[in-house]
Protein backbone atom coordinates (compact mmCIF):
# COMPACT_ATOMS: atom_id res chain seq x y z
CA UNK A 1 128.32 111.87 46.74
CA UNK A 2 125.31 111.05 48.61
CA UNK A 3 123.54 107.55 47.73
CA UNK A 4 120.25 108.78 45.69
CA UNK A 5 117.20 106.51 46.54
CA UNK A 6 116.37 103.86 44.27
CA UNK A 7 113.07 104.73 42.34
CA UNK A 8 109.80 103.02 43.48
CA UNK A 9 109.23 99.70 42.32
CA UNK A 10 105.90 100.02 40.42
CA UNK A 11 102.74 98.09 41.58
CA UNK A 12 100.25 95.74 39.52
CA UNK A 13 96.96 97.56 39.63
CA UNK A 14 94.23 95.42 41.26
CA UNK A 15 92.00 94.24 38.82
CA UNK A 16 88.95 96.98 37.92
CA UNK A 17 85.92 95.67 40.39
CA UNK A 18 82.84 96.28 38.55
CA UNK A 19 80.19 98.94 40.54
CA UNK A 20 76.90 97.51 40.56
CA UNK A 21 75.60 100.31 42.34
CA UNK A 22 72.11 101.27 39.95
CA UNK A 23 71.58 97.62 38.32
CA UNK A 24 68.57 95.94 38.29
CA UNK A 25 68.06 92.59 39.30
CA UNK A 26 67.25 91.48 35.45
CA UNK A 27 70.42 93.38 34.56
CA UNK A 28 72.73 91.30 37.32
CA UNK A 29 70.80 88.41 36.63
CA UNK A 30 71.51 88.65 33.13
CA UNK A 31 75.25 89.39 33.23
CA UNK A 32 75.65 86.38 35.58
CA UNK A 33 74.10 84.24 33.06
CA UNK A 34 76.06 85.52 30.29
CA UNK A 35 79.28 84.50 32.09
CA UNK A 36 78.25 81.16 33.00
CA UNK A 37 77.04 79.92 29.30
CA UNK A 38 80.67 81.05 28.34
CA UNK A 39 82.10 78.94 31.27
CA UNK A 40 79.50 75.98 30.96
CA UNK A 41 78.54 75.79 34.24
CA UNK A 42 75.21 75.54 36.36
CA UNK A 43 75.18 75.94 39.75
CA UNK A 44 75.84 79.26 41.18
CA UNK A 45 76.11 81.22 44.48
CA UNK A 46 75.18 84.43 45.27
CA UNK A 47 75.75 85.98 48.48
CA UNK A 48 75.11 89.80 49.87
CA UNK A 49 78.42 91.32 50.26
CA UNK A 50 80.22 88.64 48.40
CA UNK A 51 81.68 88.20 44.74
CA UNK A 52 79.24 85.45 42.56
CA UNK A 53 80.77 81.86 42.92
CA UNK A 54 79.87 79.26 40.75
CA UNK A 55 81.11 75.33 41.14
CA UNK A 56 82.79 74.07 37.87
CA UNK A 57 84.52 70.34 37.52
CA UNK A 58 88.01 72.02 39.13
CA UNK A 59 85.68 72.81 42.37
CA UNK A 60 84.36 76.44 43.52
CA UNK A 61 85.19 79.54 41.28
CA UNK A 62 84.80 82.49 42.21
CA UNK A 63 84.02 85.16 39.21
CA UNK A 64 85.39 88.93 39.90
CA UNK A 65 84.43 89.98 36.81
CA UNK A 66 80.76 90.38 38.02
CA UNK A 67 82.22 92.59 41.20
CA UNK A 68 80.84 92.41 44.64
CA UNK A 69 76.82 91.88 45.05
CA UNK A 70 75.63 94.76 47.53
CA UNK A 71 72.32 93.71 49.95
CA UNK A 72 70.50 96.03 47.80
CA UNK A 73 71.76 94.06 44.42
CA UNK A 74 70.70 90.85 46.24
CA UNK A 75 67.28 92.20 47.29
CA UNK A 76 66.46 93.04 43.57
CA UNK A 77 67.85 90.03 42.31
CA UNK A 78 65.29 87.90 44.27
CA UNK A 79 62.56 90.32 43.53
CA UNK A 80 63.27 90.17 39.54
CA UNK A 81 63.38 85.68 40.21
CA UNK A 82 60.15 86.39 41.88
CA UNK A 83 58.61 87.84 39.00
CA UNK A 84 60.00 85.59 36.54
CA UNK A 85 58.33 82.97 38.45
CA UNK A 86 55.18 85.08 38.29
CA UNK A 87 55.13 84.99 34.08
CA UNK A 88 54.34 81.07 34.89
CA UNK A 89 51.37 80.91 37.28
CA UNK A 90 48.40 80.72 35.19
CA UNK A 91 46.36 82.91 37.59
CA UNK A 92 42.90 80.93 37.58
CA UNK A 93 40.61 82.48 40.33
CA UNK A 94 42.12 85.70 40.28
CA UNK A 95 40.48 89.31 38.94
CA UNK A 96 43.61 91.15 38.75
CA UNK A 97 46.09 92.39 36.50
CA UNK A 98 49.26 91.19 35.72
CA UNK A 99 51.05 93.73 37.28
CA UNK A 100 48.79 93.21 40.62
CA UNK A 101 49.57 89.57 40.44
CA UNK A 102 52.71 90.51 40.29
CA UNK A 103 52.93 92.70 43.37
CA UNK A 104 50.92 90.15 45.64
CA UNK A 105 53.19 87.59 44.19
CA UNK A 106 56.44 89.80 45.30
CA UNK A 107 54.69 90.76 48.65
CA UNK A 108 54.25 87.09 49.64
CA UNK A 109 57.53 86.11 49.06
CA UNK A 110 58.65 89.04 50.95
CA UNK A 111 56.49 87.93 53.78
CA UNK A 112 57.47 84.17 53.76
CA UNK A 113 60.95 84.91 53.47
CA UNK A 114 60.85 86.68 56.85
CA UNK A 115 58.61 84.35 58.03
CA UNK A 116 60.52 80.87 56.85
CA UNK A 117 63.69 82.25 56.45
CA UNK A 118 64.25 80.03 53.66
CA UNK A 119 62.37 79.94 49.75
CA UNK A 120 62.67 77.67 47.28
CA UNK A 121 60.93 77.68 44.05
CA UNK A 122 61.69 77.09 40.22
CA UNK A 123 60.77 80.17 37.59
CA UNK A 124 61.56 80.67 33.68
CA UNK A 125 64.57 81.51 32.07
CA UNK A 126 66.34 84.87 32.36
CA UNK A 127 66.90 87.10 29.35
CA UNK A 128 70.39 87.79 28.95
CA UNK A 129 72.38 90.44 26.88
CA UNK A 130 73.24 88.34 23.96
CA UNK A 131 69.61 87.98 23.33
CA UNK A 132 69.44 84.42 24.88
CA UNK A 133 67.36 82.98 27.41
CA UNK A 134 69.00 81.30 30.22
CA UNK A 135 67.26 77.58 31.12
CA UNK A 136 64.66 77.06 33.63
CA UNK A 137 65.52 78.13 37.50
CA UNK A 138 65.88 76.09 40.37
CA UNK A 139 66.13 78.45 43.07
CA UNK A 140 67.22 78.35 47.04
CA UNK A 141 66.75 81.95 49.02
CA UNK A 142 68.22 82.06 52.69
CA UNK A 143 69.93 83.87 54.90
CA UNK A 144 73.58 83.84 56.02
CA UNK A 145 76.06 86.20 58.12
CA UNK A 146 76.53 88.90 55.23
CA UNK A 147 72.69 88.40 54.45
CA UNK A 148 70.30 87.43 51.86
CA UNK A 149 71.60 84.39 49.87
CA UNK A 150 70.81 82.84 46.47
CA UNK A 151 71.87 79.46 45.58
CA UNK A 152 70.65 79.16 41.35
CA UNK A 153 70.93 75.98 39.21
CA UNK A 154 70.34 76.60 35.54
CA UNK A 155 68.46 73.68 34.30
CA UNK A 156 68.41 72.36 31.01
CA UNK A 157 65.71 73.46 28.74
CA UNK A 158 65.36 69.76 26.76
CA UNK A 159 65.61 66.52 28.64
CA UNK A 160 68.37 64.76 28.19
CA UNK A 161 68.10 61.23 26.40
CA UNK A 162 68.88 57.97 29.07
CA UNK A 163 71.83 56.80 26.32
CA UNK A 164 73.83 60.40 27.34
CA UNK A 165 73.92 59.56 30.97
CA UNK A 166 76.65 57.72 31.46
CA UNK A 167 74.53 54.44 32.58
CA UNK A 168 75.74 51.00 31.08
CA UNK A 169 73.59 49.68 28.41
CA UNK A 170 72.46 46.33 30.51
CA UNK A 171 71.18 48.70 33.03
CA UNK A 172 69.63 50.97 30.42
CA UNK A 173 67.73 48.17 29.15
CA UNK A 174 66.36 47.40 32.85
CA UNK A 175 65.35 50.59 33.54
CA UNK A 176 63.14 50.75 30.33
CA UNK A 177 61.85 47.46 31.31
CA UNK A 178 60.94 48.73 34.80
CA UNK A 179 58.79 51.66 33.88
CA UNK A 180 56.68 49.57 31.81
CA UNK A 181 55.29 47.70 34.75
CA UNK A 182 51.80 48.05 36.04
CA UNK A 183 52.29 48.49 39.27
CA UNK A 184 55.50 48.75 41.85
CA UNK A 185 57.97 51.40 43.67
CA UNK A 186 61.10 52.50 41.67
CA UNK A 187 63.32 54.96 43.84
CA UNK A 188 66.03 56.83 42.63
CA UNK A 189 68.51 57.85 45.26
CA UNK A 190 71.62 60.16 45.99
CA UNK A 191 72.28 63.14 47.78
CA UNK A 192 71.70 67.04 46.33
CA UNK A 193 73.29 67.06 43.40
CA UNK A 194 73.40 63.66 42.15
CA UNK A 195 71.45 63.79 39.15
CA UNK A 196 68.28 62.50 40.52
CA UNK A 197 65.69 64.58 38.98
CA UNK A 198 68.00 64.31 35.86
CA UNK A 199 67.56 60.62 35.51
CA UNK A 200 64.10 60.80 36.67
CA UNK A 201 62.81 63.21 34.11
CA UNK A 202 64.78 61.27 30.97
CA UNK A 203 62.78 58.09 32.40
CA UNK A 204 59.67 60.03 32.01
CA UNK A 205 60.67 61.24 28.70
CA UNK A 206 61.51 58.27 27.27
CA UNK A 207 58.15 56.33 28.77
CA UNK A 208 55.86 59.24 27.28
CA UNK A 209 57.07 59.04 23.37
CA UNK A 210 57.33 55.64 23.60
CA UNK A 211 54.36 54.23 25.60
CA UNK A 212 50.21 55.49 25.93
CA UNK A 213 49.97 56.51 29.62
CA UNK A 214 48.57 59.06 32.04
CA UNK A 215 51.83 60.26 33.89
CA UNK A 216 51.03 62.99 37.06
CA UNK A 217 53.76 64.50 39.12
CA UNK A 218 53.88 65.89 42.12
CA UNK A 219 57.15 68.06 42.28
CA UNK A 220 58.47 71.06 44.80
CA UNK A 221 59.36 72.74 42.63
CA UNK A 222 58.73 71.36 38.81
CA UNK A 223 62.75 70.94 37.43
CA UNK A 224 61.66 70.09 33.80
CA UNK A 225 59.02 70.29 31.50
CA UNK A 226 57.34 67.97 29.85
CA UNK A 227 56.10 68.52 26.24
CA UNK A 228 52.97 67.43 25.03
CA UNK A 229 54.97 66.95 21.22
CA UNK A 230 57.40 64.66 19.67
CA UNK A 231 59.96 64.48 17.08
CA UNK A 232 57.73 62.50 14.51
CA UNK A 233 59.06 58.66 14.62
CA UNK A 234 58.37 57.87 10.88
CA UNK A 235 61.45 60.79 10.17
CA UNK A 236 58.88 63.64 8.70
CA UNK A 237 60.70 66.35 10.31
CA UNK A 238 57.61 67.38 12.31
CA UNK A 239 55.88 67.17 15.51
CA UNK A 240 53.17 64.93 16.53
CA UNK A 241 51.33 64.15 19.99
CA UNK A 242 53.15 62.21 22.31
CA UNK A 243 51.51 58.69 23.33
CA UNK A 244 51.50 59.79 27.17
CA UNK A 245 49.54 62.16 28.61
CA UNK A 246 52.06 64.35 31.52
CA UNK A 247 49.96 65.94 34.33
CA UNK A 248 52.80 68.33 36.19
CA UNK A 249 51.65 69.99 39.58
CA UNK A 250 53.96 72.41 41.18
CA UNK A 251 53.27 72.68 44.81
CA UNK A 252 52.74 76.74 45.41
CA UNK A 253 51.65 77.00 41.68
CA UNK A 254 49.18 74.06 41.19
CA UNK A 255 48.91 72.96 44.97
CA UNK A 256 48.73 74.44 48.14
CA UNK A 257 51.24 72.06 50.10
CA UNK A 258 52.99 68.74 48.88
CA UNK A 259 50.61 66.54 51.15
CA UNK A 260 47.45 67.93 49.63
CA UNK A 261 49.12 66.69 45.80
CA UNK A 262 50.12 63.26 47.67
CA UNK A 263 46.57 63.12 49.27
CA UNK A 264 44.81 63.66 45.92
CA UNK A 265 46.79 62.10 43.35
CA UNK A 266 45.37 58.86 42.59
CA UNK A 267 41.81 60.48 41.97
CA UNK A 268 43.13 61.40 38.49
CA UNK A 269 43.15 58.05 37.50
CA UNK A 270 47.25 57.85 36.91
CA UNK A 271 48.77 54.95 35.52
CA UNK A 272 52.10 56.35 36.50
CA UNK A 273 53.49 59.06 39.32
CA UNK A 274 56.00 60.65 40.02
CA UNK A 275 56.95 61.85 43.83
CA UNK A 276 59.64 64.65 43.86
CA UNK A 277 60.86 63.18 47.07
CA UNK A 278 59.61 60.97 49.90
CA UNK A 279 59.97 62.96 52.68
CA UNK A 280 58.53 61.76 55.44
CA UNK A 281 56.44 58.37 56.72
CA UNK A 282 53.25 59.79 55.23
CA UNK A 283 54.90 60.30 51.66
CA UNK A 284 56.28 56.45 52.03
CA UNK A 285 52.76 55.31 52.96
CA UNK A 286 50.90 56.91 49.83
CA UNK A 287 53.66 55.49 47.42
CA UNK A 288 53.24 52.28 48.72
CA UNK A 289 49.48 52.48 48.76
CA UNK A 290 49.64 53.49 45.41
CA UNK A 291 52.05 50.96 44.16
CA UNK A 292 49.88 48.44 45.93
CA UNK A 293 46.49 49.61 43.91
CA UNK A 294 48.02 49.12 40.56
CA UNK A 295 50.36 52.54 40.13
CA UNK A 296 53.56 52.47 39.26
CA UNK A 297 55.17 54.68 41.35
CA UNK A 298 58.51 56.85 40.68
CA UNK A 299 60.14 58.86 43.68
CA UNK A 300 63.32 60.17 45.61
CA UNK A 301 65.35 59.51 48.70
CA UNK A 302 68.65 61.05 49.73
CA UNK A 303 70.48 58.25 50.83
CA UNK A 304 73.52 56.48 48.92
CA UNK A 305 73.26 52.63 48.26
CA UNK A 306 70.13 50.22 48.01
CA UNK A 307 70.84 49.22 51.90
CA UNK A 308 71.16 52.60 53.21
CA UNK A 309 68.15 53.00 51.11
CA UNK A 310 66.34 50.25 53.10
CA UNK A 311 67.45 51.65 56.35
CA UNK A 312 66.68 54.65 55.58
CA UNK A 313 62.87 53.53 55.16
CA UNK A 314 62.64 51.86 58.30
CA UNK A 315 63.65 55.05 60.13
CA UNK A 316 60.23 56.46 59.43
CA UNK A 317 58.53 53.90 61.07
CA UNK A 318 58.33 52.94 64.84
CA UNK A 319 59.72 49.10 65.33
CA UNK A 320 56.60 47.65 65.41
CA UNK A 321 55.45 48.42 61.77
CA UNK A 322 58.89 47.99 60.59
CA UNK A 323 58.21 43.94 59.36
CA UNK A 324 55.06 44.88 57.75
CA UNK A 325 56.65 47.56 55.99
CA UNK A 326 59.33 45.33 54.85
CA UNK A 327 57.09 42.70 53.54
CA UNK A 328 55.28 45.34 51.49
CA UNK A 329 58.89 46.66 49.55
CA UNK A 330 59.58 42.90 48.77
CA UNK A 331 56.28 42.48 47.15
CA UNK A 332 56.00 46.16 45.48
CA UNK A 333 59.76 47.69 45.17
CA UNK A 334 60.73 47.52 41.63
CA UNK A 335 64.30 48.63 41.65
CA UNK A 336 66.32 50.96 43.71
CA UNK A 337 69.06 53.33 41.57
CA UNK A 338 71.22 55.04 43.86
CA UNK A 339 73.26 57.38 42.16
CA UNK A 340 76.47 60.41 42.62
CA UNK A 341 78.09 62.70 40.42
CA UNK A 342 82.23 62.67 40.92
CA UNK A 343 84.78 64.95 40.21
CA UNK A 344 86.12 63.32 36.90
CA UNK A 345 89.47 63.81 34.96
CA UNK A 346 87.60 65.69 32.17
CA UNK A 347 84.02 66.39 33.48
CA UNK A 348 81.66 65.50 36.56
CA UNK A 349 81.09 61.37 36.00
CA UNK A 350 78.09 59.28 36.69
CA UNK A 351 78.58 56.35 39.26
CA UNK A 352 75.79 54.25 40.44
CA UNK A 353 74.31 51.52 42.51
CA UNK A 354 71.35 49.55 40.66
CA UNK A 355 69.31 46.98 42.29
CA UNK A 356 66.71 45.19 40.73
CA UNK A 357 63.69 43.28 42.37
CA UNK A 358 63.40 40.79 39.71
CA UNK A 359 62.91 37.15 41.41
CA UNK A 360 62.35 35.18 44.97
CA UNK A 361 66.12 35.86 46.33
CA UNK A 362 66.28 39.83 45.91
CA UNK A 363 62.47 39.66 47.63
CA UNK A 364 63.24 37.66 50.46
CA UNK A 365 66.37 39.58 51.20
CA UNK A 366 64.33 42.39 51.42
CA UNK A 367 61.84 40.91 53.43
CA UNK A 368 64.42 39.91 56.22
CA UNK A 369 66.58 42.82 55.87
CA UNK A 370 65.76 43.70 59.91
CA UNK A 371 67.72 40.71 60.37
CA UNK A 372 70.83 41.62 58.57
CA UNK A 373 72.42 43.23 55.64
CA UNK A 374 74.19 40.24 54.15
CA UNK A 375 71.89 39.10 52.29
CA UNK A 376 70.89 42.32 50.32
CA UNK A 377 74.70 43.19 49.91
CA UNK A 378 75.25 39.20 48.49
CA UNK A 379 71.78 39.98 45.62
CA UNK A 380 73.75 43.56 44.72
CA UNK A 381 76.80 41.33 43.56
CA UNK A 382 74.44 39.33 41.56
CA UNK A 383 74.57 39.31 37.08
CA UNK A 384 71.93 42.31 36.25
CA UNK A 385 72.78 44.53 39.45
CA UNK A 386 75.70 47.22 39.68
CA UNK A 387 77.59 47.89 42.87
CA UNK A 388 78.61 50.96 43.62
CA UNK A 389 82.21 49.98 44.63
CA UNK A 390 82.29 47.46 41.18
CA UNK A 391 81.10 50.42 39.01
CA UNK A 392 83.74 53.10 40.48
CA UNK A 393 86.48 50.41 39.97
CA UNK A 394 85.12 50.36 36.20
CA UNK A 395 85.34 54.19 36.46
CA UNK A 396 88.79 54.10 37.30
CA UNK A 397 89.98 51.42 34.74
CA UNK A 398 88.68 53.59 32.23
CA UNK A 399 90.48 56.86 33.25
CA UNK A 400 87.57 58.79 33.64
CA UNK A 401 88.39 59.17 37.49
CA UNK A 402 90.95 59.30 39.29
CA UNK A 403 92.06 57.23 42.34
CA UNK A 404 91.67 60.13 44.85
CA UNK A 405 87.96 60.00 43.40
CA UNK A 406 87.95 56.58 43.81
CA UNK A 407 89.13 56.54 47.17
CA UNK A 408 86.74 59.45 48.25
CA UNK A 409 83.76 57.79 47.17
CA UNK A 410 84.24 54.37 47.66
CA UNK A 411 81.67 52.46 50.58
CA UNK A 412 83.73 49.49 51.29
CA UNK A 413 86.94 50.69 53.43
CA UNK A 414 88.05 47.51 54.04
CA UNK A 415 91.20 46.41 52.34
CA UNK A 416 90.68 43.28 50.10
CA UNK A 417 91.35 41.45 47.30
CA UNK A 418 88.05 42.49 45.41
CA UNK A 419 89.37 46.54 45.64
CA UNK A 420 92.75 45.90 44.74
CA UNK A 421 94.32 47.04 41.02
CA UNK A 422 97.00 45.05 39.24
């Protein structure tokens, strides 16, 4: 008998890839949001010729569900963000209609885009299909080698209270403190992603309901919105006025460029601002000017630590201004938070560096920081300030990282007794 063949051994079907061939931008916009308020997640990545990607607590995803993003999908996609940002500009000035707005609007993004090669802006919620809207935009348009790319954070619609940060309560108490002085630099540090604007915008929050001031920001773009309302203290169930008074300016919305909102900031008589980020020695200068004139002053750096914070500072100015500039932080800086998000055992964790300019010592170390570090480093150890390596070794005791996340983010690589676990 001859041997018969054995039968074919049957194959998985791939998984259905969805065609997105004939979407509109809302409509992919609005099926990627869907997915990610099931999943719980914020920050996303769209790329031409790519599935969507979006970074949850386990580390990149990628989502196949949504299928592959064509360089047509991607071109309407940052045409329909364009628009959305369009709802918010109030228009003053202009005689045309909304849909002309519109247009021009779309045409100069166009133009920029191939122009810049890079956009970044913040626009309005998306509608999605379950008849929600998606939270405020903070959008990134570039390009790549498969083309136009989107990088989208969903921001949260109400500002988080400081007591859900994950910041100790000593520290909480300093902070409040801190933005109720007169006059002084407080700088929030950390690299993108860190929480920054987060913990910026719940210290504005809080100081508005709680204190009668005239807040202006200068932002690029504006992350979160301030309301003019409160939850009514006495417990009526209603709304009334905040104290504060918030001033937001949006550069491209409200302001040409960001040097034109540094440059005329303090002639709306502020009693506090707030600098989306000091980017350069001119930025410093104003904040310090301002500080120095009776503003407190509330800004950004991307550096991780209070000393890197210090050296960082000196970098924008040529060695012959350095001292100067030095003597002006010990009289005016307020407090330096330098801040990261970690991968945690449950969900992204909070660790952070706090150092408070609170007497003579902490000055003077600041003062002579050109002529060493030691001193700083000694103040950080100090009873009311958090180092960074302290507060991840608290992390770690408390199981809510583990010790590769310890390890990883850890600044002291020395082995010692101070880093060592029993």
């Amino acid at each position: 008998m001859s041997a018969l063949a054995p039968p074919p051994i049957p194959q998985a079907a791939a998984p259905a890839v969805p065609d997105n061939k004939g979407r509109s931008g809302l409509e992919l916009l609005s099926r990627v949001f869907d997915l990610c308020e099931q999943l719980g997640v914020s920050d996303i990545q769209l790329r031409s010729e790519r599935y969507v990607y979006v970074e949850t607590n386990k580390g990149m995803e990628v989502l196949p569900q949504l299928g592959v993003f064509s360089r047509q999908n991607m071109s309407d996609v940052y045409r329909a963000l364009i628009e959305n940002r369009e709802s918010q500009n109030h228009g003053f000035g202009r005689n045309e209609t909304s849909d002309e707005r519109t247009d021009a609007k779309i045409r100069e993004a166009f133009e920029k885009m191939r122009t810049d090669r890079v956009d970044d802006f913040a626009c309005n919620g998306i509608p999605m299909t379950n008849g929600k809207v998606s939270g405020r935009l903070r959008i990134q348009v570039h390009l790549s080698a498969s083309g136009l790319g989107i990088t989208c954070r969903i921001l949260n619609d109400g500002i988080p209270p400081l007591d859900v940060l994950g910041i100790d309560p000593d520290t909480l108490d300093s902070l409040k403190r801190s933005v109720q002085r007169r006059a002084g630099l407080c700088l929030v540090t950390g690299p993108t992603g860190s929480g920054k604007s987060t913990t910026l915008a719940a210290l504005i929050d809080w100081l508005r309901q709680n204190k009668a001031k005239h807040i202006v920001t200068v932002e690029d773009p504006v992350e979160y919105a301030y309301p003019f309302d409160m939850d009514d203290p006495n417990g009526s169930g209603t709304k009334v006025p905040a104290p504060s008074v918030v001033t937001q300016q949006e550069v491209g919305r409200d302001l040409d460029s960001y040097r034109q909102g540094l440059k005329d900031v303090l002639r709306k008589a502020p009693h506090v601002i707030l600098v989306g980020e000091i980017r350069d020695r001119e930025a410093m200068d104003t904040c310090l000017e301002a500080a120095q004139t009776g503003h407190l002053v509330l800004s950004t750096l991307h550096t991780t630590g209070a000393v890197k914070t210090m050296g960082r500072i000196l970098e924008m100015y040529p060695s012959e201004r350095q001292q100067a500039v030095l003597n002006r932080l010990g009289e005016m800086m307020v407090f330096i938070m330098s801040q990261g998000l970690l991968k945690g055992v449950e969900r992204r964790v909070l660790t952070y560096e706090f150092l408070q300019n609170d007497d003579d010592t902490c000055a003077s170390a600041i003062m002579n920081y050109s002529k060493g570090a030691t001193a700083l480093e000694d103040v950080i150890r100090r009873g009311g300030n958090v180092q960074w390596d302290a507060n991840l070794k608290n992390l770690l005791k408390q199981g809510l990282i583990s010790e590769e996340a310890f390890e990883n983010a850890r600044m002291n690589r020395e082995v010692g007794e101070e880093l060592t676990f029993s």
